[in-house]
N, C-alpha and C. Protein backbone atom coordinates (compact mmCIF):
# COMPACT_ATOMS: atom_id res chain seq x y z
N UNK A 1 -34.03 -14.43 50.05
CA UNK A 1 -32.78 -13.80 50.33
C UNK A 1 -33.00 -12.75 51.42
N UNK A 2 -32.16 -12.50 52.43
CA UNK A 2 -32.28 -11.75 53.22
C UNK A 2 -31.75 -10.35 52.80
N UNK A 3 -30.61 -10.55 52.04
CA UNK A 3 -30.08 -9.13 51.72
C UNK A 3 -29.74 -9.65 50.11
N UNK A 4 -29.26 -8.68 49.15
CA UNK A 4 -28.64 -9.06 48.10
C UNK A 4 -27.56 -9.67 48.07
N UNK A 5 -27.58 -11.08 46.79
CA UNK A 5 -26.79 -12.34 47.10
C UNK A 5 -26.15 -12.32 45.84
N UNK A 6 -24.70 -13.01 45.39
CA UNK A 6 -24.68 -13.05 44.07
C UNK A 6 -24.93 -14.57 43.49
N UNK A 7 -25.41 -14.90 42.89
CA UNK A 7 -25.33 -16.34 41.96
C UNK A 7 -24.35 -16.33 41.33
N UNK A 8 -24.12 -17.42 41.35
CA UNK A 8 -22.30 -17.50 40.42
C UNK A 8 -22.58 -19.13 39.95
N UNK A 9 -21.25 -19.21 38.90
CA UNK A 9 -21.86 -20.29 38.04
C UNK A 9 -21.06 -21.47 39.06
N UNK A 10 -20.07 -21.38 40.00
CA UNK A 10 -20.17 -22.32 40.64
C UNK A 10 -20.29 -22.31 41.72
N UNK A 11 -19.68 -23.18 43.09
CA UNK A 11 -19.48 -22.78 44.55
C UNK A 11 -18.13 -22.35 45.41
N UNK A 12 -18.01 -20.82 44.59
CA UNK A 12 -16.59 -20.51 45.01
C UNK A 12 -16.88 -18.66 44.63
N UNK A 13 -15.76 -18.22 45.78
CA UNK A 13 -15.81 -16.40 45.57
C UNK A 13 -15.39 -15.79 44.29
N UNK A 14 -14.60 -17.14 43.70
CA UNK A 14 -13.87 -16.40 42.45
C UNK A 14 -14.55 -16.70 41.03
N UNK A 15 -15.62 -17.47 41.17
CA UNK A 15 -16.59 -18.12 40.42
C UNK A 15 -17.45 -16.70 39.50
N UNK A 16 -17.58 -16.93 38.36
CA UNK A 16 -18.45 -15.73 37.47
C UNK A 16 -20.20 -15.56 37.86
N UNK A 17 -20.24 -14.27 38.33
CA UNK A 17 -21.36 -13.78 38.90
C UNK A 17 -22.49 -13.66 37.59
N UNK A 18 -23.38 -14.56 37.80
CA UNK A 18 -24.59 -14.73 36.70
C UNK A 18 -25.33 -13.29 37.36
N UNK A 19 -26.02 -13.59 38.28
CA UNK A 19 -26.67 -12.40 38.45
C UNK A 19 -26.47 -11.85 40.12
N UNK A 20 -26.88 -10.51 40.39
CA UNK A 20 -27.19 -10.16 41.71
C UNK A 20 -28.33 -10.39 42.49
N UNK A 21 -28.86 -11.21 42.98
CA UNK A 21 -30.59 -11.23 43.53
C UNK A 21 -30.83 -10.44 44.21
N UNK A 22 -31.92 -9.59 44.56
CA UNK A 22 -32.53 -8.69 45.47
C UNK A 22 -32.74 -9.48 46.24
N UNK A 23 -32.89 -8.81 47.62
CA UNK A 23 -33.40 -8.99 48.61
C UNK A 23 -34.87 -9.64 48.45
N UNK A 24 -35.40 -10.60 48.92
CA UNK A 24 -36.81 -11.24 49.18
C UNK A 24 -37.06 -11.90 47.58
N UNK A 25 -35.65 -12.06 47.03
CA UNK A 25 -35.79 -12.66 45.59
C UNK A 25 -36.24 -14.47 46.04
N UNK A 26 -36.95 -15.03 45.68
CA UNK A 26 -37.67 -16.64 45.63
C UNK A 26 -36.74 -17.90 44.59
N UNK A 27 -36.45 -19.13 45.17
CA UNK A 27 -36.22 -19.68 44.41
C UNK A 27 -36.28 -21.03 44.87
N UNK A 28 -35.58 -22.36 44.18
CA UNK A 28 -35.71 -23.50 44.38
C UNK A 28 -34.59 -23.94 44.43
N UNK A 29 -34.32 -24.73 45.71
CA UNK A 29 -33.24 -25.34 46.00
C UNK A 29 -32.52 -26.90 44.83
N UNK A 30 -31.69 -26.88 44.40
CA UNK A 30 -31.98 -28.06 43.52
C UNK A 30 -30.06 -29.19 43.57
N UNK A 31 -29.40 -28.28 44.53
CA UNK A 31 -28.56 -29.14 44.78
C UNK A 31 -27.45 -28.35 45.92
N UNK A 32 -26.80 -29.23 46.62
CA UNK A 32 -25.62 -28.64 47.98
C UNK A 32 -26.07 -29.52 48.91
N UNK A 33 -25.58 -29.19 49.90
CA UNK A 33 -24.64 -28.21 49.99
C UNK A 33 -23.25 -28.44 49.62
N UNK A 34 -22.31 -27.80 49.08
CA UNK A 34 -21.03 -27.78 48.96
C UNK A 34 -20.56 -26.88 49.80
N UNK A 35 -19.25 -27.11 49.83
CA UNK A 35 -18.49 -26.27 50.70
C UNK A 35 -17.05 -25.70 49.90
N UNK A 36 -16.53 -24.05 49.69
CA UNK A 36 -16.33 -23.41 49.15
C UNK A 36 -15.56 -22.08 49.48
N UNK A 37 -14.75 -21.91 49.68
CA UNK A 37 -13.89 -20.72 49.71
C UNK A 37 -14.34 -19.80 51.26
N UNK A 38 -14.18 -21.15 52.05
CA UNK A 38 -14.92 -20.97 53.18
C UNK A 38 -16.38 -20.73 53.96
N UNK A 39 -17.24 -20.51 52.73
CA UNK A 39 -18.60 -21.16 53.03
C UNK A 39 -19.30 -22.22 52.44
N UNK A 40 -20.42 -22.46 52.84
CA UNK A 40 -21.34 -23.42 52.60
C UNK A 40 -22.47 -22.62 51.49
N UNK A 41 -22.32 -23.83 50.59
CA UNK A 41 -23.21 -23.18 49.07
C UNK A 41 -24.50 -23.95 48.85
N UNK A 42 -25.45 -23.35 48.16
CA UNK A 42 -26.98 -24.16 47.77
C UNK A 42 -26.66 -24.02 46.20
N UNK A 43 -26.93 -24.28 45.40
CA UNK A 43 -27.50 -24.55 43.61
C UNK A 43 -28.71 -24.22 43.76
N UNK A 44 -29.53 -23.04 43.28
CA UNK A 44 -30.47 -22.39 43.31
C UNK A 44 -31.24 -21.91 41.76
N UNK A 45 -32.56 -22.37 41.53
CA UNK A 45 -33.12 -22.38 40.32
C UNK A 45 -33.79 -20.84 40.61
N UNK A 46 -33.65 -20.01 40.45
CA UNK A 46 -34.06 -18.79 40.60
C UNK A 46 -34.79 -17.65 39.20
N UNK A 47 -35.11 -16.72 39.66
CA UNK A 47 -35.83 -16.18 38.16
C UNK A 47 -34.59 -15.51 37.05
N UNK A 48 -33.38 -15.14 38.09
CA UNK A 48 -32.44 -14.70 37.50
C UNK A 48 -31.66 -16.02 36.67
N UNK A 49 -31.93 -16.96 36.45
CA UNK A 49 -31.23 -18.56 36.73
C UNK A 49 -30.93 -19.10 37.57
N UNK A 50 -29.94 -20.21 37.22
CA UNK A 50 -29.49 -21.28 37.76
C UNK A 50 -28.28 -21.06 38.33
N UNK A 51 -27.75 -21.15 39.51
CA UNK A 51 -26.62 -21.24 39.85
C UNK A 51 -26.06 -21.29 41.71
N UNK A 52 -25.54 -20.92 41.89
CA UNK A 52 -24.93 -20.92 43.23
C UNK A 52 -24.84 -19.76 44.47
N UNK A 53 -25.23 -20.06 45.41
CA UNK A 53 -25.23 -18.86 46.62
C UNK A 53 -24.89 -19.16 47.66
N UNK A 54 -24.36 -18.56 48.26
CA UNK A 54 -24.07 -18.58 50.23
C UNK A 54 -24.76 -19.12 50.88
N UNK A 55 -25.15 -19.80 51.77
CA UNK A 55 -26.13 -19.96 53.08
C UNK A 55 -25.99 -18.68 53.54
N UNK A 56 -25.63 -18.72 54.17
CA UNK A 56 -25.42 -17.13 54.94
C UNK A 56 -26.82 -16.44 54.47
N UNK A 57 -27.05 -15.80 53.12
CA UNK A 57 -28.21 -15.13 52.95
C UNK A 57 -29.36 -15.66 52.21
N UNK A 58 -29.22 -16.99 52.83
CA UNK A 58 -30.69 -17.44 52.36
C UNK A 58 -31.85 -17.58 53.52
N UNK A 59 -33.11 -18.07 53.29
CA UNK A 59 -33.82 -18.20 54.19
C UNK A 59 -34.69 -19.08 53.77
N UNK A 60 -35.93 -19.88 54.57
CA UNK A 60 -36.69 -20.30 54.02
C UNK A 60 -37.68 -19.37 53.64
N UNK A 61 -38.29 -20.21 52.74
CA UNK A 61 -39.72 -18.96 51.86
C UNK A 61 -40.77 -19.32 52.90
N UNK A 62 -41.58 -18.78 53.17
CA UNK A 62 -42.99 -19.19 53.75
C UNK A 62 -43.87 -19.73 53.01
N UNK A 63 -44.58 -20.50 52.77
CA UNK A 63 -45.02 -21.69 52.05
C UNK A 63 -46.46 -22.22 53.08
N UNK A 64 -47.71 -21.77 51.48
CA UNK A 64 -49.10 -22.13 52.48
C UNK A 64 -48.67 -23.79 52.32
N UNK A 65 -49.20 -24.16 53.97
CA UNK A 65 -49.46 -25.50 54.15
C UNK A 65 -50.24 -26.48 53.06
N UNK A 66 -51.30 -26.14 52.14
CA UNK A 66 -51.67 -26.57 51.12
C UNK A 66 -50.74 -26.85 49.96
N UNK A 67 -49.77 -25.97 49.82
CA UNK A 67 -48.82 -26.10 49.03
C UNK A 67 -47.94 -27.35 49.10
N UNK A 68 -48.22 -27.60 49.95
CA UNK A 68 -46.73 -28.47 51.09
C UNK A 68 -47.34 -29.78 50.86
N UNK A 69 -48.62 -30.02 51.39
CA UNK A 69 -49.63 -30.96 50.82
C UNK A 69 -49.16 -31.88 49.72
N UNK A 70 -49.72 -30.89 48.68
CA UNK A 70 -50.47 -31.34 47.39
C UNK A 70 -48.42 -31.47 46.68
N UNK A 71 -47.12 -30.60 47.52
CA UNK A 71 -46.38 -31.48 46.96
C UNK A 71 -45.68 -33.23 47.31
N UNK A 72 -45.84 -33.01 48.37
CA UNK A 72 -45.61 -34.43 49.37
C UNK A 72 -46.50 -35.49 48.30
N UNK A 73 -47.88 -35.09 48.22
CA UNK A 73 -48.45 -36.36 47.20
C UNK A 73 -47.79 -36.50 46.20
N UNK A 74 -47.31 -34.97 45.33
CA UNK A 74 -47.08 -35.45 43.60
C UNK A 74 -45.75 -36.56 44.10
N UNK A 75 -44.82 -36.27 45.13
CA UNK A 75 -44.06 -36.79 45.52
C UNK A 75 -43.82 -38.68 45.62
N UNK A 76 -44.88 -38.68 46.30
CA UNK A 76 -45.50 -40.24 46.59
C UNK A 76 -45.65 -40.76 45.51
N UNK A 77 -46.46 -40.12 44.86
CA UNK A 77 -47.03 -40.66 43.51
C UNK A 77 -45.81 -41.17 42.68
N UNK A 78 -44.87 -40.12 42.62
CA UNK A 78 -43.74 -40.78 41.51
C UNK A 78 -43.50 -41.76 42.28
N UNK A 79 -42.80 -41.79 43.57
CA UNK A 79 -42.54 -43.17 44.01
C UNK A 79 -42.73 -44.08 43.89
N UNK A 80 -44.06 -44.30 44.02
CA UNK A 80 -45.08 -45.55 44.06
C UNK A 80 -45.34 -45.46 42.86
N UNK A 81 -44.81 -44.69 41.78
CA UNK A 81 -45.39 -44.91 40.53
C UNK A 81 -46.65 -45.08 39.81
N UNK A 82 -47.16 -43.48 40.62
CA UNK A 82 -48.98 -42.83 40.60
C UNK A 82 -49.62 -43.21 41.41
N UNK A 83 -49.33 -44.28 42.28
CA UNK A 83 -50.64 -45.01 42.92
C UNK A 83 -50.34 -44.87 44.32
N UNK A 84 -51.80 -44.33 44.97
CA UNK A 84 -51.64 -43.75 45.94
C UNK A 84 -53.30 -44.83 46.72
């Protein structure tokens, strides 16, 4: 997050605010984009929960290249169904 964001349980301004995230709060993208009371929304698995945020104040996380790796394989693997 670039600045503080609210999560809300869906993709809309009038939607019930689960939590506030701090700034440089981390999470996992897990569905969107939708589009919403004039912006564009992500579904975000976060420490505060699950729920919905702006584009506007997201960013990507920085992520060691090893990380990135070893998920691309677990990735494959389901595909191919383990076998690599």
């Amino acid at each position: 997050m670039t600045e503080s964001t609210n999560l809300r349980s869906s993709a809309s301004t009038m939607a019930l605010v689960i939590a506030t995230m701090p700034a440089g709060t981390t999470g996992t993208i897990v569905a969107g984009p939708l589009s919403g009371s004039g912006y564009i929304w992500w579904q975000l698995q976060a420490p505060f929960g699950t729920g919905w945020a702006v584009e506007n104040w997201l960013e990507p996380a920085a992520m060691d290249p090893g990380d990135l790796v070893a998920q691309l394989i677990e990735r494959l693997k389901a595909i191919l169904g383990g076998v690599l």
